[in-house]
Protein backbone atom coordinates (compact mmCIF):
# COMPACT_ATOMS: atom_id res chain seq x y z
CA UNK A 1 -10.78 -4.85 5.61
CA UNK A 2 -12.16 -1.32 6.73
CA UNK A 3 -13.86 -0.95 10.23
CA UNK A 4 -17.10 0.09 8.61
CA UNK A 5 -17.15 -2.82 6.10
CA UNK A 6 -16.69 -5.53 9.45
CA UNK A 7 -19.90 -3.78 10.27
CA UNK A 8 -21.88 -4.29 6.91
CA UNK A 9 -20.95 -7.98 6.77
CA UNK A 10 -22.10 -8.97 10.57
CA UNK A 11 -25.04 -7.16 10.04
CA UNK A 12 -27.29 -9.16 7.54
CA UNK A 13 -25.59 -12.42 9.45
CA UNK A 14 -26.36 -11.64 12.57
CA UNK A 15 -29.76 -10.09 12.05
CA UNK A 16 -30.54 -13.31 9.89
CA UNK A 17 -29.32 -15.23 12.80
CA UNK A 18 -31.11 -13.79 15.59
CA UNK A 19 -34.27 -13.88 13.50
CA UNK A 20 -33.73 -17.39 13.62
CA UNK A 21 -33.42 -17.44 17.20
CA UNK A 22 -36.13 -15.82 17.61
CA UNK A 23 -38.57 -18.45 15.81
CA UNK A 24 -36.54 -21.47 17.38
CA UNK A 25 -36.81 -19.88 21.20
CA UNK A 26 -40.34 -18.10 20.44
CA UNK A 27 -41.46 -22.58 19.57
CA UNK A 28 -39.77 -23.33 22.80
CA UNK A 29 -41.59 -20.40 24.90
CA UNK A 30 -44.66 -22.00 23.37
CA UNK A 31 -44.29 -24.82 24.29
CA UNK A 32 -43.33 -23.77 28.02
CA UNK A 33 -46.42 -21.46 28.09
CA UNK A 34 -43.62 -18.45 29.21
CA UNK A 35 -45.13 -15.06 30.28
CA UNK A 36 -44.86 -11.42 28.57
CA UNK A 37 -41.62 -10.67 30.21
CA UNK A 38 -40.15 -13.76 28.46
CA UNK A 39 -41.43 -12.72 25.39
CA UNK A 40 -40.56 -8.62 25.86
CA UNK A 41 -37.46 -9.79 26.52
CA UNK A 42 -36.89 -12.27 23.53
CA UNK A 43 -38.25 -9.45 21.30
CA UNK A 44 -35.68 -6.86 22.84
CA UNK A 45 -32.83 -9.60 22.49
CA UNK A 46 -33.17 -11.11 19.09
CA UNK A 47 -34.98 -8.48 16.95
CA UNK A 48 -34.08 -4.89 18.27
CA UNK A 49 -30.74 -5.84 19.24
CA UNK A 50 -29.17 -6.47 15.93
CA UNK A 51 -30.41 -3.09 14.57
CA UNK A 52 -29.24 -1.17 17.81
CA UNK A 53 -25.47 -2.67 17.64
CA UNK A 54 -25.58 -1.67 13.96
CA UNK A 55 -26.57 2.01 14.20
CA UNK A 56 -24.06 1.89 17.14
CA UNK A 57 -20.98 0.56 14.90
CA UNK A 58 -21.77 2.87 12.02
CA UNK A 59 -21.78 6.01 13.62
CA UNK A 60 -18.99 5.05 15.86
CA UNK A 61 -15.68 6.63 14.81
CA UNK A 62 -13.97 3.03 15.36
CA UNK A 63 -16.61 1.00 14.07
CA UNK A 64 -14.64 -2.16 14.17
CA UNK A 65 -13.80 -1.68 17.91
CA UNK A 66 -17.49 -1.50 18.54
CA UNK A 67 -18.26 -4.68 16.26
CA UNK A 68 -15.47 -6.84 17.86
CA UNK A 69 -17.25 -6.00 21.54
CA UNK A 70 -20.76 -6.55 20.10
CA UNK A 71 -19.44 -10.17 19.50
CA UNK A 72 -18.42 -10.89 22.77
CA UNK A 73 -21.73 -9.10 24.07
CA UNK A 74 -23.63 -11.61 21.69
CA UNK A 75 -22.35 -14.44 23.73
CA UNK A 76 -22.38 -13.12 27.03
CA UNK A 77 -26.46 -12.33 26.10
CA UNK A 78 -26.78 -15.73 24.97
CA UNK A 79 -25.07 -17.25 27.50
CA UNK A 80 -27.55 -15.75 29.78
CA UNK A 81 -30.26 -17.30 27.35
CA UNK A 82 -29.11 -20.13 28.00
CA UNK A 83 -28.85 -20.55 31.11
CA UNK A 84 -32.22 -18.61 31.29
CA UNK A 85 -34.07 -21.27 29.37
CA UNK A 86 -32.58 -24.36 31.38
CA UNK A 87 -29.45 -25.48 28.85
CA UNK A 88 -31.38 -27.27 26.53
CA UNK A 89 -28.66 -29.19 25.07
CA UNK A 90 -29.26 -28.04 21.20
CA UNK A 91 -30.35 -24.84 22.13
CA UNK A 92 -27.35 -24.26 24.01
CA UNK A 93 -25.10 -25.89 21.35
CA UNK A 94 -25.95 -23.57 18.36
CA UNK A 95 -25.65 -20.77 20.81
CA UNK A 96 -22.35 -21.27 21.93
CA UNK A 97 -21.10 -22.67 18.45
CA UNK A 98 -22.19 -19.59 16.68
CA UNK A 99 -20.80 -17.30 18.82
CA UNK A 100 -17.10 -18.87 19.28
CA UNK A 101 -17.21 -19.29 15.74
CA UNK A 102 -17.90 -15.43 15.20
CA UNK A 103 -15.65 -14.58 17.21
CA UNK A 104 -12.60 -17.28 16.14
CA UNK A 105 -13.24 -15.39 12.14
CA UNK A 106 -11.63 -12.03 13.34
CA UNK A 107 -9.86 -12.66 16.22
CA UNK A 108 -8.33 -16.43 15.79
CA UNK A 109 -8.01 -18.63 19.46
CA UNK A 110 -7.55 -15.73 21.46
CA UNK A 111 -11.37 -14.45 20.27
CA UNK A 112 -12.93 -18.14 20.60
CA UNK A 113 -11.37 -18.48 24.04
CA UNK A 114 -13.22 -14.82 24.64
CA UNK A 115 -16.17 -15.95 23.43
CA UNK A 116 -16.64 -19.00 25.48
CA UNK A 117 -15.39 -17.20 28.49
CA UNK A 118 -18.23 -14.43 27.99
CA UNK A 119 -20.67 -17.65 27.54
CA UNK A 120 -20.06 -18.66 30.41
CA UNK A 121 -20.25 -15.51 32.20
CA UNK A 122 -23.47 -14.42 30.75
CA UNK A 123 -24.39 -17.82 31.61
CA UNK A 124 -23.40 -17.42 35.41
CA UNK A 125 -24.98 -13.69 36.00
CA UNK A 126 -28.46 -14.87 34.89
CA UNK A 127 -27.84 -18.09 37.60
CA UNK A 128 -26.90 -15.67 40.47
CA UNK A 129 -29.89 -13.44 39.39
CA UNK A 130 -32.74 -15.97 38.65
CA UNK A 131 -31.12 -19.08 40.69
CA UNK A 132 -30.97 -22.75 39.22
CA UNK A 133 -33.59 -23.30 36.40
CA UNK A 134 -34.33 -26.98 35.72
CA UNK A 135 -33.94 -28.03 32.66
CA UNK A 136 -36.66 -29.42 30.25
CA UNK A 137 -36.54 -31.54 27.22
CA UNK A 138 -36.96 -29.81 24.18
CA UNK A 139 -39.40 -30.64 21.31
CA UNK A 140 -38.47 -32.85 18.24
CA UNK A 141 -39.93 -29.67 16.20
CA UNK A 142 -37.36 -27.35 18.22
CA UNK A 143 -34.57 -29.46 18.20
CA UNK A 144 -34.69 -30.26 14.35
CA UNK A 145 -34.67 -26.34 13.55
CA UNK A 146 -31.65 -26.23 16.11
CA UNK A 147 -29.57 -28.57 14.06
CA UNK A 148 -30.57 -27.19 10.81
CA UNK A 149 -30.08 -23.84 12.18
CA UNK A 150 -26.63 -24.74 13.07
CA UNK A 151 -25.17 -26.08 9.83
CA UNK A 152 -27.23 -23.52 7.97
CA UNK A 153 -25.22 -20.75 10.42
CA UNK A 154 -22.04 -22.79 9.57
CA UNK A 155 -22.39 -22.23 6.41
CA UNK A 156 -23.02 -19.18 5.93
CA UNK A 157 -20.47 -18.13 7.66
CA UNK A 158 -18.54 -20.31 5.17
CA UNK A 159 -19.46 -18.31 2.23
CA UNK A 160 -18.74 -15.23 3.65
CA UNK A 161 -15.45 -16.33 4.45
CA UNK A 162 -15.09 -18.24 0.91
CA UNK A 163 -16.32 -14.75 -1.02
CA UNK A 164 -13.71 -12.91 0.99
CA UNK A 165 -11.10 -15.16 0.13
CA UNK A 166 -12.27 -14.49 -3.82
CA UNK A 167 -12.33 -11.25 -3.36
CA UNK A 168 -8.56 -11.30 -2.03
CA UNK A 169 -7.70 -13.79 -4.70
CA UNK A 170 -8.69 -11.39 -7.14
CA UNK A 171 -6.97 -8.22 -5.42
CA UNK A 172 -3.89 -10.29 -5.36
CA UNK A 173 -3.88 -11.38 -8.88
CA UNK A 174 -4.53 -7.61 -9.63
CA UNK A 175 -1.78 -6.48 -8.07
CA UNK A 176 0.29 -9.11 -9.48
CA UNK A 177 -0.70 -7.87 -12.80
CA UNK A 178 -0.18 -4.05 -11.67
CA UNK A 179 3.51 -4.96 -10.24
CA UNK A 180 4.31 -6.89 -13.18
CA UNK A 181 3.38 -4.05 -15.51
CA UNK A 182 5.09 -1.36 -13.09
CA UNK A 183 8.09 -3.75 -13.83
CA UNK A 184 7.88 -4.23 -17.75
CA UNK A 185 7.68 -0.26 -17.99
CA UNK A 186 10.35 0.83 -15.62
CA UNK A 187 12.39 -2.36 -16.56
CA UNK A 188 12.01 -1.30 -20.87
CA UNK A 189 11.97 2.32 -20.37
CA UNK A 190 14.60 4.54 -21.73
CA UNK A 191 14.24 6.88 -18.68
CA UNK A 192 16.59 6.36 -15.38
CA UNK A 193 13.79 5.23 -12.26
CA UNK A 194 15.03 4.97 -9.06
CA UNK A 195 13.47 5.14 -5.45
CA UNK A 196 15.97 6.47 -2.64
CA UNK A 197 15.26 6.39 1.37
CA UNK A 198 15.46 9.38 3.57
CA UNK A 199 18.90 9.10 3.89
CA UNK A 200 19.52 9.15 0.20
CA UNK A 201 20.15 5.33 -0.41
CA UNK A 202 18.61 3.10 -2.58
CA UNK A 203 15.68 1.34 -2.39
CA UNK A 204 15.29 0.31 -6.09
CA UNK A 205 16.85 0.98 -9.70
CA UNK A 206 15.88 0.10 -12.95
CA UNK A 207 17.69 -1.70 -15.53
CA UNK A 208 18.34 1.29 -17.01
CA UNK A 209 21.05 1.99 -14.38
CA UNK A 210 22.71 -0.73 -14.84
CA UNK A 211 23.53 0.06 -18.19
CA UNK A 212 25.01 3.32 -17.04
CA UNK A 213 26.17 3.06 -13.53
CA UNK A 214 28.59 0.11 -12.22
CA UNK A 215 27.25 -2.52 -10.49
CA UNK A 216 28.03 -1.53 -6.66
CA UNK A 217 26.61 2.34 -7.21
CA UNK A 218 23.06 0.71 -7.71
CA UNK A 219 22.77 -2.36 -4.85
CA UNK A 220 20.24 -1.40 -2.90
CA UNK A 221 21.47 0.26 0.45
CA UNK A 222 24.61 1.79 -1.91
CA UNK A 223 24.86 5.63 -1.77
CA UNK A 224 22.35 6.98 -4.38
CA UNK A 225 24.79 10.43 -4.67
CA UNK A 226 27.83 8.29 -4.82
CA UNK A 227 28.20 9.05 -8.44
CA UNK A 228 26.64 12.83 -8.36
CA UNK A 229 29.92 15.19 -9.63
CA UNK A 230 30.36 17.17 -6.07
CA UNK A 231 29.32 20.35 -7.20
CA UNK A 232 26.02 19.34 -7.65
CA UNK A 233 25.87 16.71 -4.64
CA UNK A 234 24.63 19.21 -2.09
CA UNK A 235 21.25 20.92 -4.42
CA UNK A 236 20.92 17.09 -5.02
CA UNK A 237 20.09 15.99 -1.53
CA UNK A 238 18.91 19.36 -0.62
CA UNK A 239 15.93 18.65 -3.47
CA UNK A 240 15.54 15.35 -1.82
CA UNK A 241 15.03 16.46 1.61
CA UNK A 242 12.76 19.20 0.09
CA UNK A 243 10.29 16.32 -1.39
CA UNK A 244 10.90 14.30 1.91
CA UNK A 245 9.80 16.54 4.43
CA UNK A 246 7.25 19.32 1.89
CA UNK A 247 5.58 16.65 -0.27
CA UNK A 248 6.74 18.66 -3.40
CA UNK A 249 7.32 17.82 -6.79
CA UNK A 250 10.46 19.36 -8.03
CA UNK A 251 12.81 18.91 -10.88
CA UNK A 252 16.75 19.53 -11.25
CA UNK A 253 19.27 18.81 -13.75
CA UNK A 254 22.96 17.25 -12.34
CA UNK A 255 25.83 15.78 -13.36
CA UNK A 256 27.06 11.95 -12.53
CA UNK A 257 29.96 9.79 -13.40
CA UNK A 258 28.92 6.75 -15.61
CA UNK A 259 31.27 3.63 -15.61
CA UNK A 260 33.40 4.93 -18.21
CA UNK A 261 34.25 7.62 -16.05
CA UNK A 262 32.37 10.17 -18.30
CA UNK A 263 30.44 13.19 -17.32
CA UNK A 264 26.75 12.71 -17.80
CA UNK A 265 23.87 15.20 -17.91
CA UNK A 266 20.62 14.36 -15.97
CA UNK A 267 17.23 16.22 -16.05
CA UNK A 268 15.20 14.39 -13.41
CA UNK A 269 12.06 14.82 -11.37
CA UNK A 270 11.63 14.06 -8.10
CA UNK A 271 8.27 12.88 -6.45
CA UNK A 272 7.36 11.71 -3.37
CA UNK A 273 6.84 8.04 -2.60
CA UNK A 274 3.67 7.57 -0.06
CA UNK A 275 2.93 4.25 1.90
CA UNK A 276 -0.71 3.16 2.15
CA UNK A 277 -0.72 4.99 5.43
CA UNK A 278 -0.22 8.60 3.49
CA UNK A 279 3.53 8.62 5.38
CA UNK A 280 6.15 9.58 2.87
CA UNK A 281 9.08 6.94 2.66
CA UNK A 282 11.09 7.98 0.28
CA UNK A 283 11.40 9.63 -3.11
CA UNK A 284 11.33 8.44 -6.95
CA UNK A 285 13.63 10.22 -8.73
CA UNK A 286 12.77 9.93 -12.80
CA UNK A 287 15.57 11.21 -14.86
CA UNK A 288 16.41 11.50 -18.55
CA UNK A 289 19.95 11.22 -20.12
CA UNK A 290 20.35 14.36 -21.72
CA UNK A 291 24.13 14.62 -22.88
CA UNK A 292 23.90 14.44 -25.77
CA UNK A 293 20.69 16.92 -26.38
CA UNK A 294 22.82 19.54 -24.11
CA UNK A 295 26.35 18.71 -26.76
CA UNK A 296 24.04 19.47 -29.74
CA UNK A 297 22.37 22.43 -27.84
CA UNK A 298 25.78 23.66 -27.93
CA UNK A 299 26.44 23.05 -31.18
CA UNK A 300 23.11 25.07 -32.19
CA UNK A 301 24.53 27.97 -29.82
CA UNK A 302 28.24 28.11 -31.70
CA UNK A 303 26.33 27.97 -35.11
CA UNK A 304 23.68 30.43 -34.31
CA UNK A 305 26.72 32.52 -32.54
CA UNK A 306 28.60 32.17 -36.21
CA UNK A 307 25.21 32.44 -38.36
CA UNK A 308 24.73 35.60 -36.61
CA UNK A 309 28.30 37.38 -36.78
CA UNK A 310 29.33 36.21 -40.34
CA UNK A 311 30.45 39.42 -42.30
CA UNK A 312 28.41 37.41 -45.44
CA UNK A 313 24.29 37.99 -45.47
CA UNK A 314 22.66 34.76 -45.18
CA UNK A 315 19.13 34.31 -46.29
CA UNK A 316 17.31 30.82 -45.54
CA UNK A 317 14.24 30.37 -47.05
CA UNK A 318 11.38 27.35 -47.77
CA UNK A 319 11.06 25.45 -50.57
CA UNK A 320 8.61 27.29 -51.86
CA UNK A 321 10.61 30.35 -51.79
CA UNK A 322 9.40 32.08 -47.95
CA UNK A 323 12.19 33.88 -46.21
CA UNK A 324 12.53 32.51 -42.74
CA UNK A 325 15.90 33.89 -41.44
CA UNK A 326 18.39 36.28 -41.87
CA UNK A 327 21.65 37.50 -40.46
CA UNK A 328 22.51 40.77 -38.86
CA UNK A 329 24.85 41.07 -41.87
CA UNK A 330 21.93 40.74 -43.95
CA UNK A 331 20.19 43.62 -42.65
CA UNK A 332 23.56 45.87 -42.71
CA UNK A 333 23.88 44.98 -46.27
CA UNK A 334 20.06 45.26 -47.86
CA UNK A 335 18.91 48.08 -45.25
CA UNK A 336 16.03 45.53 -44.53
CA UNK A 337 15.02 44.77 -41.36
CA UNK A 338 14.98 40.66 -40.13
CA UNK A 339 10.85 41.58 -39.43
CA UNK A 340 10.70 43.15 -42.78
CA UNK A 341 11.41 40.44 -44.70
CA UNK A 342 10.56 37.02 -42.69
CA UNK A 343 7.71 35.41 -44.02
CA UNK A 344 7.93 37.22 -47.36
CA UNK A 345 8.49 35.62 -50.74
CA UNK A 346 12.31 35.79 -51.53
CA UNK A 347 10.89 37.30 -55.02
CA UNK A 348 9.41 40.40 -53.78
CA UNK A 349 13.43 41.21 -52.64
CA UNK A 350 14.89 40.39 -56.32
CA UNK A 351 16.85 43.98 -57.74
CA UNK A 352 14.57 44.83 -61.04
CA UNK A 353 18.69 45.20 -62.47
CA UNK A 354 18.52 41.43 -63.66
CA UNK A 355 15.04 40.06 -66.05
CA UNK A 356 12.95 37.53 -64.70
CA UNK A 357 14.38 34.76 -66.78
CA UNK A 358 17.58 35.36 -64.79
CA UNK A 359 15.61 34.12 -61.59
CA UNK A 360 14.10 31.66 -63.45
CA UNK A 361 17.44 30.19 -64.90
CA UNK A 362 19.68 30.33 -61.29
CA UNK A 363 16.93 28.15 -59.67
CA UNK A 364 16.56 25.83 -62.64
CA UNK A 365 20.47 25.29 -61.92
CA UNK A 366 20.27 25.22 -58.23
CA UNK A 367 18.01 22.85 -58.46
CA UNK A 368 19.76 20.55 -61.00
CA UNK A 369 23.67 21.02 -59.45
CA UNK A 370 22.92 21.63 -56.35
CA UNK A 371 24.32 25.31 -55.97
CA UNK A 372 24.95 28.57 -58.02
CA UNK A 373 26.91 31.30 -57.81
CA UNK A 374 28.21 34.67 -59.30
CA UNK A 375 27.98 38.52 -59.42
CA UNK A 376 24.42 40.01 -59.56
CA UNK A 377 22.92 43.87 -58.88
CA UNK A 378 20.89 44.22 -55.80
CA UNK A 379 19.12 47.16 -54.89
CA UNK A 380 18.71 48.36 -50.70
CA UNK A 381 15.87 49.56 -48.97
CA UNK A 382 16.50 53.03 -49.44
CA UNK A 383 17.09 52.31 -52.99
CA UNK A 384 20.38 52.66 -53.38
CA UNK A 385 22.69 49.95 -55.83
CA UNK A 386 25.25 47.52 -55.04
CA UNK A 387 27.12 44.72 -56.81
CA UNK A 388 27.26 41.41 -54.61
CA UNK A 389 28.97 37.74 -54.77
CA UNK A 390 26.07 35.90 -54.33
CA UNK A 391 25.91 32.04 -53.21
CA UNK A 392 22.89 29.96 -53.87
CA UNK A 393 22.83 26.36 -52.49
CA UNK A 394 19.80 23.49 -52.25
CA UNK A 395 19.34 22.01 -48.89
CA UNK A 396 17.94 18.35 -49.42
CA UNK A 397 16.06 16.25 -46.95
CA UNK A 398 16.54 12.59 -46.09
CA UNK A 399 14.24 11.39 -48.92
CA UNK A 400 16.08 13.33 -52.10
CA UNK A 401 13.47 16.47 -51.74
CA UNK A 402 14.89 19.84 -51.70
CA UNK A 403 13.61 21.46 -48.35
CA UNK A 404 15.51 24.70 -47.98
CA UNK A 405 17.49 27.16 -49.79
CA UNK A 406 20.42 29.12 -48.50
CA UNK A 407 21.66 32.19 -50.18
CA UNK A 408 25.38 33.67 -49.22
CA UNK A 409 26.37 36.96 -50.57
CA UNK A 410 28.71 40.05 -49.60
CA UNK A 411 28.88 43.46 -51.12
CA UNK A 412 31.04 44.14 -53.84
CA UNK A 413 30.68 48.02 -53.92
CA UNK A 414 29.04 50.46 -56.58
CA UNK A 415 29.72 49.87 -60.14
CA UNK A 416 27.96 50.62 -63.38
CA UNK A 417 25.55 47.89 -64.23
CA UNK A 418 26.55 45.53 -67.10
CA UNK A 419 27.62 41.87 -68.48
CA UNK A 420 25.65 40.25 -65.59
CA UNK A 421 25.25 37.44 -67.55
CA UNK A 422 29.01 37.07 -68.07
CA UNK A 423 29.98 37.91 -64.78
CA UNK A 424 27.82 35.04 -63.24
CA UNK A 425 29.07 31.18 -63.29
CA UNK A 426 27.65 27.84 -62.14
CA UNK A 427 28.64 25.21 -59.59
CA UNK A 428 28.08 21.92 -58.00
C-alpha cells in the first residue's frame, strides 16, 4: 500500500470518528456544565485535528511515517481526554479500544503495545498537569452512544480491512492470470526466452530450450554461455553486461552447440529485466533459431552468384509477360541495359525477324509442355542481328498455376536469316 493511500483511508475514519467524539464528549460536557476552555479545547481536539494531521501527511514527503505517528498521537491526546474527563469507564473504553485497534491494523502487537503505552502516557501528563479529577457517572444517553459508537468503530474498521483484503484477492487472482499467460506464451512460443543473472547464469528458460539444449545447460544456476561456440562467448557477455549496467536494448546474433553437437545460429535481443524497485536484476535474452534461414540465405547467395556469371542471358519474367530480372550476360548479349528493360513487357524486346504467330505458337507450347526451345533471330539495341539458342521454360506454383517464365539463350553469331521455323523444336 503507498504512503499517501495510508493517508486517504485514515482520513474519512478518523474524521468520522472524532466527529463522533465530539457529540458523545460535547453530551457529557453538558451534562457537567464544563466552561469555554473545555469546549475550545474539544473543538481544537476532535474537529480541527483530523484535518490538520491530514494536510500534514499529504504534503509530507513520507506520508506514511507521518500517519503511523499521528496514531500514536491520537492515543496519547485521548489518553489525556481521558484522564481529563475523570475515566468514565465507557468513555475511556472506546477511547482506548479504538486507538490500539488503529494502531494493531498497520503495525501488528508491537503498534497495540505502542498505543496503549501512549494511552497511558497522555493519560499521566494531563494528571501531573491538572492533578486527580474525580470521576463521575456518566449518563444512560452518553453511555449508550459509547457502546454503539464502539461496535459501529469496530466495524468499520472491519470493512476497510475486508475491502482491502478484496482488493488484494483480486490483484492476486490478476496476477495469477498474468503469470499464467506469461507462461502459456513463453512455454508455446517458437522463440528461445531466457532470463540470466548478472553473472550470466540462469534464472529461467523456456521449454523451448529444452528441446534444443541438454538438460544440465538450462537448470537454473547452470552457465547460460556454457553452450555459446567461444568465438562468440566474449561479445556475448560483453552485450550482457552492456544491458546490465546501461539499461540498453541491444541485439546480436551467436552461435551455440545444441545436443546433437550441431552448430546453431541465434539472432536474439537482449532487454533488461527491472524489479518493482526500478533496480535491474538481470537480462531476458529473446532469440530466434535462424539456421536454417542463414543455410538458405546462402543458397540464394551461390544462386544469385551463378544467375549472375552464367555465360547464357537469363530473362525472368511474370505471368503476364513483365520482365523482372536479367543477367549481366543478358545485357552483354542484347546491348540492353538491366534498367532498360525491367518492368517492360517481354513483347516490346521480340526481333521483328520472326511473325507474331511465332510468339503466339512458342507460348501456346510452353504453356502446354512445359518448355520450348530452338534457334530464333534477335535483334540488339544498337540494331544489329544475331542468331541465338533460345530456352523457354514455365515456372508453376504450388496450386498447378504458371507463375513465372524463364528464358535461356546464348548467341549463335551472324547468319543470313532463314528456315526459322525448321530450325526451332519443342520440348517437355
Amino acid at each position: 500500500m503507498s504512503a499517501l493511500r495510508i493517508a486517504q483511508i485514515n482520513y474519512p475514519i478518523r474524521t468520522g470518528a472524532f466527529g463522533y467524539c465530539f457529540l458523545v464528549i460535547g453530551i457529557l460536557l453538558l451534562e457537567r456544565q464544563a466552561g469555554a476552555t473545555a469546549w475550545w479545547l474539544l473543538v481544537a481536539q476532535f474537529l480541527v485535528y483530523p484535518q490538520l494531521v491530514y494536510l500534514i501527511a499529504s504534503r509530507a514527503r513520507h506520508s506514511s511515517q507521518v500517519e503511523r505517528a499521528a496514531l500514536l498521537a491520537d492515543a496519547a491526546l485521548l489518553g489525556a481526554w481521558s484522564a481529563g474527563l475523570g475515566f468514565p469507564i465507557w468513555v475511556t473504553y472506546g477511547l482506548f479500544c479504538s486507538t490500539a485497534l488503529n494502531n494493531a491494523v498497520y503495525r501488528g502487537w508491537k503498534g497495540a503495545l505502542a498505543s496503549m503505552a501512549f494511552f497511558g502516557l497522555g493519560a499521566f501528563a494531563l494528571l501531573q498537569t491538572m492533578g486527580h479529577v474525580p470521576q463521575a457517572p456518566t449518563s444512560d444517553v452518553v453511555t449508550a452512544l459509547c457502546l454503539f459508537g464502539s461496535a459501529l468503530y469496530t466495524i468499520a474498521v472491519g470493512l476497510v480491512l475486508h475491502w482491502q483484503i478484496r482488493a488484494l484477492e483480486a490483484a492476486r487472482t490478476e496476477l495469477r492470470a498474468s503469470e499464467e499467460r506469461y507462461r502459456l506464451i513463453a512455454e508455446n512460443a517458437g522463440d528461445l526466452i531466457g532470463m540470466v543473472d548478472r553473472e550470466g547464469r540462469w534464472i529461467y528458460t523456456s521449454p523451448s530450450y529444452g528441446r534444443l539444449l541438454p538438460q544440465d545447460n538450462v537448470q537454473v544456476g547452470a552457465d547460460a554461455l556454457g553452450r555459446v561456440i567461444e568465438e562468440d562467448r566474449l561479445r556475448v557477455r560483453e552485450a550482457i553486461q552492456r544491458v546490465i549496467h546501461g539499461g540498453e536494448t541491444c541485439s546480436l546474433r551467436m552461435r551455440i552447440s545444441d545436443a546433437g553437437g550441431g552448430v546453431r545460429r541465434l539472432d536474439s535481443m537482449l532487454h533488461a529485466a527491472r524489479g518493482a524497485d526500478g533496480q535491474i536484476k538481470g537480462v531476458v535474452i529473446v532469440s530466434r533459431d535462424v539456421t536454417e534461414a542463414h543455410a538458405r540465405e546462402q543458397q540464394l547467395e551461390v544462386a544469385a552468384h551463378a544467375f549472375e556469371h552464367m555465360a547464357e542471358a537469363i530473362m525472368i519474367t511474370s505471368a503476364d509477360g513483365r520482365i523482372l530480372t536479367v543477367n549481366r550476360a543478358f545485357t552483354e548479349i542484347t546491348g540492353y541495359a538491366a534498367a532498360d528493360v525491367i518492368g517492360q513487357p517481354e513483347a516490346n524486346f521480340r526481333s521483328a525477324m520472326q511473325p507474331g504467330e511465332f510468339y503466339d505458337q512458342l507460348y501456346t507450347e510452353v504453356i502446354r509442355t512445359g518448355r520450348w526451345s530452338g534457334v530464333t533471330w534477335a535483334r540488339r539495341a544498337d540494331g544489329t542481328l544475331y542468331r541465338e539458342w533460345r530456352s523457354v521454360s514455365a515456372v508453376r506454383d504450388a496450386d498447378g498455376g504458371i507463375s513465372h517464365f524463364i528464358a535461356l539463350f546464348h548467341d549463335l553469331g551472324g547468319a543470313r536469316p532463314g528456315a526459322l521455323y525448321g530450325a526451332a523444336r519443342t520440348g517437355s
